[in-house]
PDB file of N, CA and C in Angstrom:
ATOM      1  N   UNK A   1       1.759   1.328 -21.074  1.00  0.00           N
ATOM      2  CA  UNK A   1       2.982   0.757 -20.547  1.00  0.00           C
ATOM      3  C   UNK A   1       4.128   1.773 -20.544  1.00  0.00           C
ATOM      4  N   UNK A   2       3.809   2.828 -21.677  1.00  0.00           N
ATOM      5  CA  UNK A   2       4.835   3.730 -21.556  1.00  0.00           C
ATOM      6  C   UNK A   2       5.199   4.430 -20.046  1.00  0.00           C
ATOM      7  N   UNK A   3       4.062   4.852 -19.578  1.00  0.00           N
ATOM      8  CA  UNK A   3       3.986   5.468 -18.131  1.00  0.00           C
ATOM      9  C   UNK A   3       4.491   4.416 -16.729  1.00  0.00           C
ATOM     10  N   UNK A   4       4.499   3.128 -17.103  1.00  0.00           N
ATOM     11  CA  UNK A   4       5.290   1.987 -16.342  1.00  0.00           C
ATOM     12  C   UNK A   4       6.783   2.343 -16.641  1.00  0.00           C
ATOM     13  N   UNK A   5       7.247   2.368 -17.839  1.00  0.00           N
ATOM     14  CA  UNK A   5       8.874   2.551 -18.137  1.00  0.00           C
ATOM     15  C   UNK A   5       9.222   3.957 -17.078  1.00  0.00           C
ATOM     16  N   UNK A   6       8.402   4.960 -17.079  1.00  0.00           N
ATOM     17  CA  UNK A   6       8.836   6.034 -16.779  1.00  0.00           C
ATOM     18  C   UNK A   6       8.812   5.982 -15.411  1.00  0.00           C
ATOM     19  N   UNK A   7       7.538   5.507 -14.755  1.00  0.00           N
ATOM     20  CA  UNK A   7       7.859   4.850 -13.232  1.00  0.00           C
ATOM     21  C   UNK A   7       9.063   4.193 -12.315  1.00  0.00           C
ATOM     22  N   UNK A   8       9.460   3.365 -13.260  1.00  0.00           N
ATOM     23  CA  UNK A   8      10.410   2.258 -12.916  1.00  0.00           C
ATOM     24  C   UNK A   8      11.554   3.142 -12.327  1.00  0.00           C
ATOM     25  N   UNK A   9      12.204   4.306 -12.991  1.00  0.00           N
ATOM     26  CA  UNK A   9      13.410   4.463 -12.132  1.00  0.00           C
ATOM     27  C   UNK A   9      12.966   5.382 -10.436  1.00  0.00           C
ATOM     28  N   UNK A  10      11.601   5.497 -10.027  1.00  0.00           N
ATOM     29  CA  UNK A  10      11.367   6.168  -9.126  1.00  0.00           C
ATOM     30  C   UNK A  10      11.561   4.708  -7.927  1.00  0.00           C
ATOM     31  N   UNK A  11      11.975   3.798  -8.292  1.00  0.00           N
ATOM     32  CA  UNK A  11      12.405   2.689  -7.075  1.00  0.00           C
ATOM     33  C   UNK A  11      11.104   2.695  -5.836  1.00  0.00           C
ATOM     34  N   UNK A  12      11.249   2.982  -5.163  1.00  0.00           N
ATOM     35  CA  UNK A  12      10.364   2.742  -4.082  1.00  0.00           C
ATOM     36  C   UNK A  12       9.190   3.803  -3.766  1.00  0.00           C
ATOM     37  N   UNK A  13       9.592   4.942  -4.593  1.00  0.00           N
ATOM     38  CA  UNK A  13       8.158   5.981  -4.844  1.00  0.00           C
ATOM     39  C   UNK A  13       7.645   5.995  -5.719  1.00  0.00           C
ATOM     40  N   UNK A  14       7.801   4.393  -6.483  1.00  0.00           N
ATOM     41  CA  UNK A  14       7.047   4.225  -7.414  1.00  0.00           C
ATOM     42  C   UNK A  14       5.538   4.152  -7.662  1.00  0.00           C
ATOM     43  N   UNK A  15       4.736   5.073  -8.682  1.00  0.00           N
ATOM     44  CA  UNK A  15       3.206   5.231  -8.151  1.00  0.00           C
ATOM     45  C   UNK A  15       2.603   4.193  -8.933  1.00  0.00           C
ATOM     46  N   UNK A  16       3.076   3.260  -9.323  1.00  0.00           N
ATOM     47  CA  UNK A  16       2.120   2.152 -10.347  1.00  0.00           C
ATOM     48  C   UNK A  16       2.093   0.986  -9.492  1.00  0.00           C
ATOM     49  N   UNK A  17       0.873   0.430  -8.858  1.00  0.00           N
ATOM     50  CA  UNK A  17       1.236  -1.024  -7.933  1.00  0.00           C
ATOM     51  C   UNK A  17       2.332  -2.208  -8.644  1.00  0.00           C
ATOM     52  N   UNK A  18       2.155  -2.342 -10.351  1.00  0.00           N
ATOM     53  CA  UNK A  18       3.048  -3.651 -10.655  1.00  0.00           C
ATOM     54  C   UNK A  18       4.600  -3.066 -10.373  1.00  0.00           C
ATOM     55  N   UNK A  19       4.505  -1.503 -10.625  1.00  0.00           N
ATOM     56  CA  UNK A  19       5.906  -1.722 -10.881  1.00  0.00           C
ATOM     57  C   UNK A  19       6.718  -1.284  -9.170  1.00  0.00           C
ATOM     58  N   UNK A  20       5.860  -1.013  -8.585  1.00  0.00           N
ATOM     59  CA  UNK A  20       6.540  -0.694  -7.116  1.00  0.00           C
ATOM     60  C   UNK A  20       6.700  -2.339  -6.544  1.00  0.00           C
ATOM     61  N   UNK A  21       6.054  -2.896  -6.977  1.00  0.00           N
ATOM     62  CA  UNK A  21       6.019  -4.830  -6.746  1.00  0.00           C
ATOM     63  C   UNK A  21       7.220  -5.531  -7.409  1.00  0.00           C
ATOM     64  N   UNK A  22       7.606  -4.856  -8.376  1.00  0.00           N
ATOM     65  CA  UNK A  22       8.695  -5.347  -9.013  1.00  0.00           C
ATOM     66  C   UNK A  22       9.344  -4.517  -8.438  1.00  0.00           C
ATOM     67  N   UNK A  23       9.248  -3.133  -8.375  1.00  0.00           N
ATOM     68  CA  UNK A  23      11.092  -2.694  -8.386  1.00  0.00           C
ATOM     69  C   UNK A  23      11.528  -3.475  -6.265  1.00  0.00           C
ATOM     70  N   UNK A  24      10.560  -3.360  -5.494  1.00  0.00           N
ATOM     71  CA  UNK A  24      10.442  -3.737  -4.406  1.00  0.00           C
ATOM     72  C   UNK A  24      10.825  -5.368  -4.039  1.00  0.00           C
ATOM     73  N   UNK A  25      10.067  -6.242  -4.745  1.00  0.00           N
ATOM     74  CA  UNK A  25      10.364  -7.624  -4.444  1.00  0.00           C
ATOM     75  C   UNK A  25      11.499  -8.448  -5.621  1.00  0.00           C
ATOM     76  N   UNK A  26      11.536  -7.701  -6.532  1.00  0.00           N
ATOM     77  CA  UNK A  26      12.220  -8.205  -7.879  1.00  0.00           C
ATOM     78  C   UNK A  26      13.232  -7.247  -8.798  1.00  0.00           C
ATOM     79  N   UNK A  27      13.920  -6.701  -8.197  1.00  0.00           N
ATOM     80  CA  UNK A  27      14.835  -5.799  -8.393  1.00  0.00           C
ATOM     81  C   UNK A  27      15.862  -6.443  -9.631  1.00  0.00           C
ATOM     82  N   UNK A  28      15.741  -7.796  -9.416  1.00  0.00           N
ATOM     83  CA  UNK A  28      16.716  -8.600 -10.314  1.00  0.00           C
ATOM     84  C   UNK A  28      16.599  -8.786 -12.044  1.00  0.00           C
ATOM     85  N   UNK A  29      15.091  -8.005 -12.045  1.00  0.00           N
ATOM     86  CA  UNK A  29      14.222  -7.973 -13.431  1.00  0.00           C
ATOM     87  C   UNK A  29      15.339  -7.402 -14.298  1.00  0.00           C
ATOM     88  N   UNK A  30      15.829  -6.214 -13.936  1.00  0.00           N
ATOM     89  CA  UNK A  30      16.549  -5.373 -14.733  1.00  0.00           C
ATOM     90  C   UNK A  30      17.696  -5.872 -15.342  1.00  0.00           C
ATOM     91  N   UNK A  31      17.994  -6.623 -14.553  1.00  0.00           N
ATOM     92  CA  UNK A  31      19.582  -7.539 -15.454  1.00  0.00           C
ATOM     93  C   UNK A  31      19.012  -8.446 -15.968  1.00  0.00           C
ATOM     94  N   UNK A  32      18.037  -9.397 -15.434  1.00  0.00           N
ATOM     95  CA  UNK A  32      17.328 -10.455 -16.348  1.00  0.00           C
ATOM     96  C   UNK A  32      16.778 -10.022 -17.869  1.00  0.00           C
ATOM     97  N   UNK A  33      16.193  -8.781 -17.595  1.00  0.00           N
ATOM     98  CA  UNK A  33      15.541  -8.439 -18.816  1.00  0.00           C
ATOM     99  C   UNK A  33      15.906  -7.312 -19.207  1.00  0.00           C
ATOM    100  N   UNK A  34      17.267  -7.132 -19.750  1.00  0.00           N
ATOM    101  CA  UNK A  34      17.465  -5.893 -19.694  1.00  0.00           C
ATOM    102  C   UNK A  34      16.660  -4.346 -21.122  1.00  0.00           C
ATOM    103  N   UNK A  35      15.710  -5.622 -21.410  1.00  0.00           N
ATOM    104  CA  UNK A  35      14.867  -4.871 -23.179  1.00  0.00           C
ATOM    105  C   UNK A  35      13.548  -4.555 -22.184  1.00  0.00           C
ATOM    106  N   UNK A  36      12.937  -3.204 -21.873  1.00  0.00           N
ATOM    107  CA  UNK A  36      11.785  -2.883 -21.419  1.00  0.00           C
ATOM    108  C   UNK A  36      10.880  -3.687 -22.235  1.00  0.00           C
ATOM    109  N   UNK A  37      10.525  -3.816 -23.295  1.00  0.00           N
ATOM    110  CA  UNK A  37       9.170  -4.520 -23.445  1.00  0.00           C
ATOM    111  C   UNK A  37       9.081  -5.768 -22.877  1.00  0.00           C
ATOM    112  N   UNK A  38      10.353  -6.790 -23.055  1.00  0.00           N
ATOM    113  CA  UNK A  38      10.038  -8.092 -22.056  1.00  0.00           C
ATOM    114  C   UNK A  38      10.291  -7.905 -20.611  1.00  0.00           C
ATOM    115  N   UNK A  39      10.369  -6.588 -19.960  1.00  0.00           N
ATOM    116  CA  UNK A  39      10.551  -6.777 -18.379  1.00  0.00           C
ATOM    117  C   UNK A  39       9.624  -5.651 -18.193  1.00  0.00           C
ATOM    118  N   UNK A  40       8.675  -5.368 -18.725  1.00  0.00           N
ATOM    119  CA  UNK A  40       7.488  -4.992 -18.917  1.00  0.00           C
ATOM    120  C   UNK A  40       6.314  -6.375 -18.831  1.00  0.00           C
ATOM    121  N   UNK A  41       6.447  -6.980 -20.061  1.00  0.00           N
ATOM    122  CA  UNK A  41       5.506  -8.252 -19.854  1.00  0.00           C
ATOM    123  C   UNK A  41       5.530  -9.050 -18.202  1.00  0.00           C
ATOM    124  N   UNK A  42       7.166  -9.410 -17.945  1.00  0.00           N
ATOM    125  CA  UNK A  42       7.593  -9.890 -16.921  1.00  0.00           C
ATOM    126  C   UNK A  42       6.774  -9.290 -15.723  1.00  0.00           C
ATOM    127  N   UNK A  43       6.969  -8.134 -15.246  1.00  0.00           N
ATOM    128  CA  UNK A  43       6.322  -7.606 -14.328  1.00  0.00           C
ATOM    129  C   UNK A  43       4.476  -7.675 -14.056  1.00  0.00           C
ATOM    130  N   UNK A  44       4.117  -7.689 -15.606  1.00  0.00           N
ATOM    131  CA  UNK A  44       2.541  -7.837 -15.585  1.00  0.00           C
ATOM    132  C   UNK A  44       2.164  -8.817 -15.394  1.00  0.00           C
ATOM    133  N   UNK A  45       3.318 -10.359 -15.801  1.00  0.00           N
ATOM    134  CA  UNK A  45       2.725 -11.634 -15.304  1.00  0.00           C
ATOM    135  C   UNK A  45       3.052 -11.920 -13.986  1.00  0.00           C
ATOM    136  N   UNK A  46       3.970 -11.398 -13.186  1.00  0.00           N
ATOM    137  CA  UNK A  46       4.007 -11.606 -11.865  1.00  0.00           C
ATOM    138  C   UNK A  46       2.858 -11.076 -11.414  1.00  0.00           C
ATOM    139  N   UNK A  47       2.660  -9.783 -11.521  1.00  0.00           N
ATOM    140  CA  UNK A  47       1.391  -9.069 -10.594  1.00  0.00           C
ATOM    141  C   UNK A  47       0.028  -9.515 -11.052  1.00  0.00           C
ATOM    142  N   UNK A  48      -0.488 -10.449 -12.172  1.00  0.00           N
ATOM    143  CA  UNK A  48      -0.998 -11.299 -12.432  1.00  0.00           C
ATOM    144  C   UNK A  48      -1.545 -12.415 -11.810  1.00  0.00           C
ATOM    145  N   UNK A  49      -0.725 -13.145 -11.131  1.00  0.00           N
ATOM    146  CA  UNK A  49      -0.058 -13.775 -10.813  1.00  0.00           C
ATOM    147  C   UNK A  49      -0.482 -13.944  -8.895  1.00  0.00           C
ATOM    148  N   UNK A  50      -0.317 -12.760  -8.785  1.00  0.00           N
ATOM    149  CA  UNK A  50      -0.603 -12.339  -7.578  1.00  0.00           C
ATOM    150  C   UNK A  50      -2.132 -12.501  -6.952  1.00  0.00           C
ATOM    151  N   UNK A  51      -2.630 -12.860  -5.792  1.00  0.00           N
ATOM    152  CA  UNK A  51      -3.855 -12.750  -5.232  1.00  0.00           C
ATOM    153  C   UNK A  51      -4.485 -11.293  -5.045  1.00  0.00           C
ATOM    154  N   UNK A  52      -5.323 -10.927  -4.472  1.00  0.00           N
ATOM    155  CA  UNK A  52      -5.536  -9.764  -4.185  1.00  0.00           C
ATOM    156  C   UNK A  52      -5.284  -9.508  -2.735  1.00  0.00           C
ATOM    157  N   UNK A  53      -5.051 -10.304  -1.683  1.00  0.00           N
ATOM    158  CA  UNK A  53      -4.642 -10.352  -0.343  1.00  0.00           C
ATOM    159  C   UNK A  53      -3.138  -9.983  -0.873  1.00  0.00           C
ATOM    160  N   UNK A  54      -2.151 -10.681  -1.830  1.00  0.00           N
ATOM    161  CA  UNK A  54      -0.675 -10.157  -1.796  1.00  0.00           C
ATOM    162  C   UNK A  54      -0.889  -8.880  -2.458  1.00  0.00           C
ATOM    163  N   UNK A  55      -1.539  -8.638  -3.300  1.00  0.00           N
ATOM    164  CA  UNK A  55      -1.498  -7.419  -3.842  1.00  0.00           C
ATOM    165  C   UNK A  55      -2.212  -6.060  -3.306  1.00  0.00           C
ATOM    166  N   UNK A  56      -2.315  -6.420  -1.909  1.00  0.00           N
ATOM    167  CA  UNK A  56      -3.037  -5.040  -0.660  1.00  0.00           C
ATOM    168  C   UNK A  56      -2.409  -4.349  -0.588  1.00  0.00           C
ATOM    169  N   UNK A  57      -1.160  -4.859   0.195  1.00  0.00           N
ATOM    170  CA  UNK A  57      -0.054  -3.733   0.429  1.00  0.00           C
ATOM    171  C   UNK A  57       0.843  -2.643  -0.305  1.00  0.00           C
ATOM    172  N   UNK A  58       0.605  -3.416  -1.376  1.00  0.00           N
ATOM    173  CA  UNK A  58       1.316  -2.429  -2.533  1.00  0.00           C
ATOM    174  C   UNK A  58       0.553  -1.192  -2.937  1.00  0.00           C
ATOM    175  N   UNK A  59      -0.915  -1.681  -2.725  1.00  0.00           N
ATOM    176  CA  UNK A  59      -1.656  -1.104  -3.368  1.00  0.00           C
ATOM    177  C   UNK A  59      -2.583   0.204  -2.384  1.00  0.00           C
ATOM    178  N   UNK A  60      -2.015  -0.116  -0.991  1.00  0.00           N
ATOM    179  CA  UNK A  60      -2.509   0.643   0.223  1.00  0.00           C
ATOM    180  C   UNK A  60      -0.887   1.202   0.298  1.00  0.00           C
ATOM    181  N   UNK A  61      -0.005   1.126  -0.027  1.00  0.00           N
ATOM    182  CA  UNK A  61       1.389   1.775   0.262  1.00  0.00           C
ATOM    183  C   UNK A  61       1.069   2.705  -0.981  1.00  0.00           C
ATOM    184  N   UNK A  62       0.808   2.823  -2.246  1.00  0.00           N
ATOM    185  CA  UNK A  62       0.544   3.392  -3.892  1.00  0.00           C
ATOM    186  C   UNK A  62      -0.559   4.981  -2.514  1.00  0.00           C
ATOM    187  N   UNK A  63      -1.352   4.436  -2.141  1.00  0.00           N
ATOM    188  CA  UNK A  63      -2.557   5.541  -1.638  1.00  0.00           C
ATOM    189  C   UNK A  63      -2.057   6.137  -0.975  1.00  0.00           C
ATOM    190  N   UNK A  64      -1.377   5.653   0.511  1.00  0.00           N
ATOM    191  CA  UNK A  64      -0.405   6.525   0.987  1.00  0.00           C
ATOM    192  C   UNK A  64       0.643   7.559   0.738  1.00  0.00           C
ATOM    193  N   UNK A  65       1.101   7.376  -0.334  1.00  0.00           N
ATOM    194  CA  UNK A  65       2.197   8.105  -1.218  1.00  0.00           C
ATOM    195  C   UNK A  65       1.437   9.399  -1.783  1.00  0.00           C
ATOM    196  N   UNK A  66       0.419   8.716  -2.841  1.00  0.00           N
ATOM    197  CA  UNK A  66      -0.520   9.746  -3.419  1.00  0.00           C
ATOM    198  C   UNK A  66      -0.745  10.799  -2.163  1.00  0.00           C
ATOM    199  N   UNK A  67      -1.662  10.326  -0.805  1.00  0.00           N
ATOM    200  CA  UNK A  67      -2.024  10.955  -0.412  1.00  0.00           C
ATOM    201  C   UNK A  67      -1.423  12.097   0.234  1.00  0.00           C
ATOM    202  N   UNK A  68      -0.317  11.758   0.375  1.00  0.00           N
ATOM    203  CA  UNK A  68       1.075  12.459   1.042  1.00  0.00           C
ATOM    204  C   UNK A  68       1.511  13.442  -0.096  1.00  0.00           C
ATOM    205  N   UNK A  69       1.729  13.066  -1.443  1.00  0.00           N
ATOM    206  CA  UNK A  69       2.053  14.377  -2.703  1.00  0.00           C
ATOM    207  C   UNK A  69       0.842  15.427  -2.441  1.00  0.00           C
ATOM    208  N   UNK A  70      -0.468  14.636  -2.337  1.00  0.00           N
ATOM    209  CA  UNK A  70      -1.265  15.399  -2.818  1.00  0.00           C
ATOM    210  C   UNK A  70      -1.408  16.754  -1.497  1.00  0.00           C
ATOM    211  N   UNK A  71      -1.140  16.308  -0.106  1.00  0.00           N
ATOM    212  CA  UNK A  71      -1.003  16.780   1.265  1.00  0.00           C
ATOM    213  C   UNK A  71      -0.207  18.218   0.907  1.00  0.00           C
ATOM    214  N   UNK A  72       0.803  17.579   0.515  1.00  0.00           N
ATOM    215  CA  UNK A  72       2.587  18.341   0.290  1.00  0.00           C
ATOM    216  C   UNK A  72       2.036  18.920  -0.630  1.00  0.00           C
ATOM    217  N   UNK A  73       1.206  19.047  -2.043  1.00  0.00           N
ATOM    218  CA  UNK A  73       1.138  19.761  -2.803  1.00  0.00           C
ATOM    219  C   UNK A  73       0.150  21.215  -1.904  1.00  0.00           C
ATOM    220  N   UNK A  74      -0.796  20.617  -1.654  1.00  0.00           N
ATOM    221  CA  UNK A  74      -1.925  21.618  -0.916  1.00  0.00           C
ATOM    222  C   UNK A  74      -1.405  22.615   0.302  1.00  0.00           C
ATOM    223  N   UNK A  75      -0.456  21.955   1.043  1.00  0.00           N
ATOM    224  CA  UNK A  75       0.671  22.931   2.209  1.00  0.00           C
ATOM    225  C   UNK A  75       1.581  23.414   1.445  1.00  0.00           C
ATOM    226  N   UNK A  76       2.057  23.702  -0.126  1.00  0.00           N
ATOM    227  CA  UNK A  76       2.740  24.467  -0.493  1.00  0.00           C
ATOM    228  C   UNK A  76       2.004  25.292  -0.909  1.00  0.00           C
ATOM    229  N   UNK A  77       0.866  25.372  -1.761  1.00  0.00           N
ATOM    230  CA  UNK A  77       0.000  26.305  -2.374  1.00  0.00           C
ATOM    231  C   UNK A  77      -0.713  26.966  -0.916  1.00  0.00           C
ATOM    232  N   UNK A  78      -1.130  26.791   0.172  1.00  0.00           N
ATOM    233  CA  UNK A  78      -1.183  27.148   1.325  1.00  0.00           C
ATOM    234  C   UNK A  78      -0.560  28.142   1.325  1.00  0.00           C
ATOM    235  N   UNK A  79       0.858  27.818   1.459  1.00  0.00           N
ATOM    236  CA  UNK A  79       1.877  28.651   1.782  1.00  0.00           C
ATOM    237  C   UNK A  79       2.214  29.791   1.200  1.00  0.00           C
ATOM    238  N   UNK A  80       1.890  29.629  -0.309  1.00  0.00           N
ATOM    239  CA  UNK A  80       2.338  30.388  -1.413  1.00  0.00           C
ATOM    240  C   UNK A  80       1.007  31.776  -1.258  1.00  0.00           C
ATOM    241  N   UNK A  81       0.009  31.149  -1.362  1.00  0.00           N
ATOM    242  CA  UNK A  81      -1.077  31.919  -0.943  1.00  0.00           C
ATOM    243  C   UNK A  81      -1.285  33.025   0.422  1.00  0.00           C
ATOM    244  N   UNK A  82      -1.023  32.509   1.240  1.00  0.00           N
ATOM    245  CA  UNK A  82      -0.916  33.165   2.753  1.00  0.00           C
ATOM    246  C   UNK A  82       0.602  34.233   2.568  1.00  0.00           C
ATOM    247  N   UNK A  83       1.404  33.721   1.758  1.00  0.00           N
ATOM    248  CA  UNK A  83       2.800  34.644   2.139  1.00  0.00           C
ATOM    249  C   UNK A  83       2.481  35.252   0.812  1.00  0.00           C
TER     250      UNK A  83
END
């Protein structure tokens, strides 16, 4: 869960599906709960909570991202290499 806390302030490039689900649909967590361990729990029972049809998109938007760092990482070392 520690690696969820550290997620949370990346807002919408967030790489964890619960917490890009929260910071995305439930932004309001943070004043509700303002003690990470209960807006920690909070977030795990929503995405819980969730079907696996609601929980696609988050989770196909999470791959996209990855796949895009991992893109951006490989065209810099490219770069670094060739120059």
């Amino acid at each position: 869960m520690l690696q969820w806390k550290d997620d949370e302030p990346l807002g919408l490039d967030a790489t964890i599906s619960p917490v890009l689900y929260a910071n995305t649909v439930h932004p309001e967590l943070k004043q509700q709960y303002p003690d990470w361990s209960e807006r920690c729990k909070q977030i795990g029972k929503l995405w819980r909570k969730m079907n696996t049809e609601q929980r696609n998109p988050y989770l196909v938007c999470l791959y996209v991202h990855q796949a895009y760092l991992f893109l951006s990482s490989v065209q810099h070392l490219s770069l670094y290499f060739v120059n």
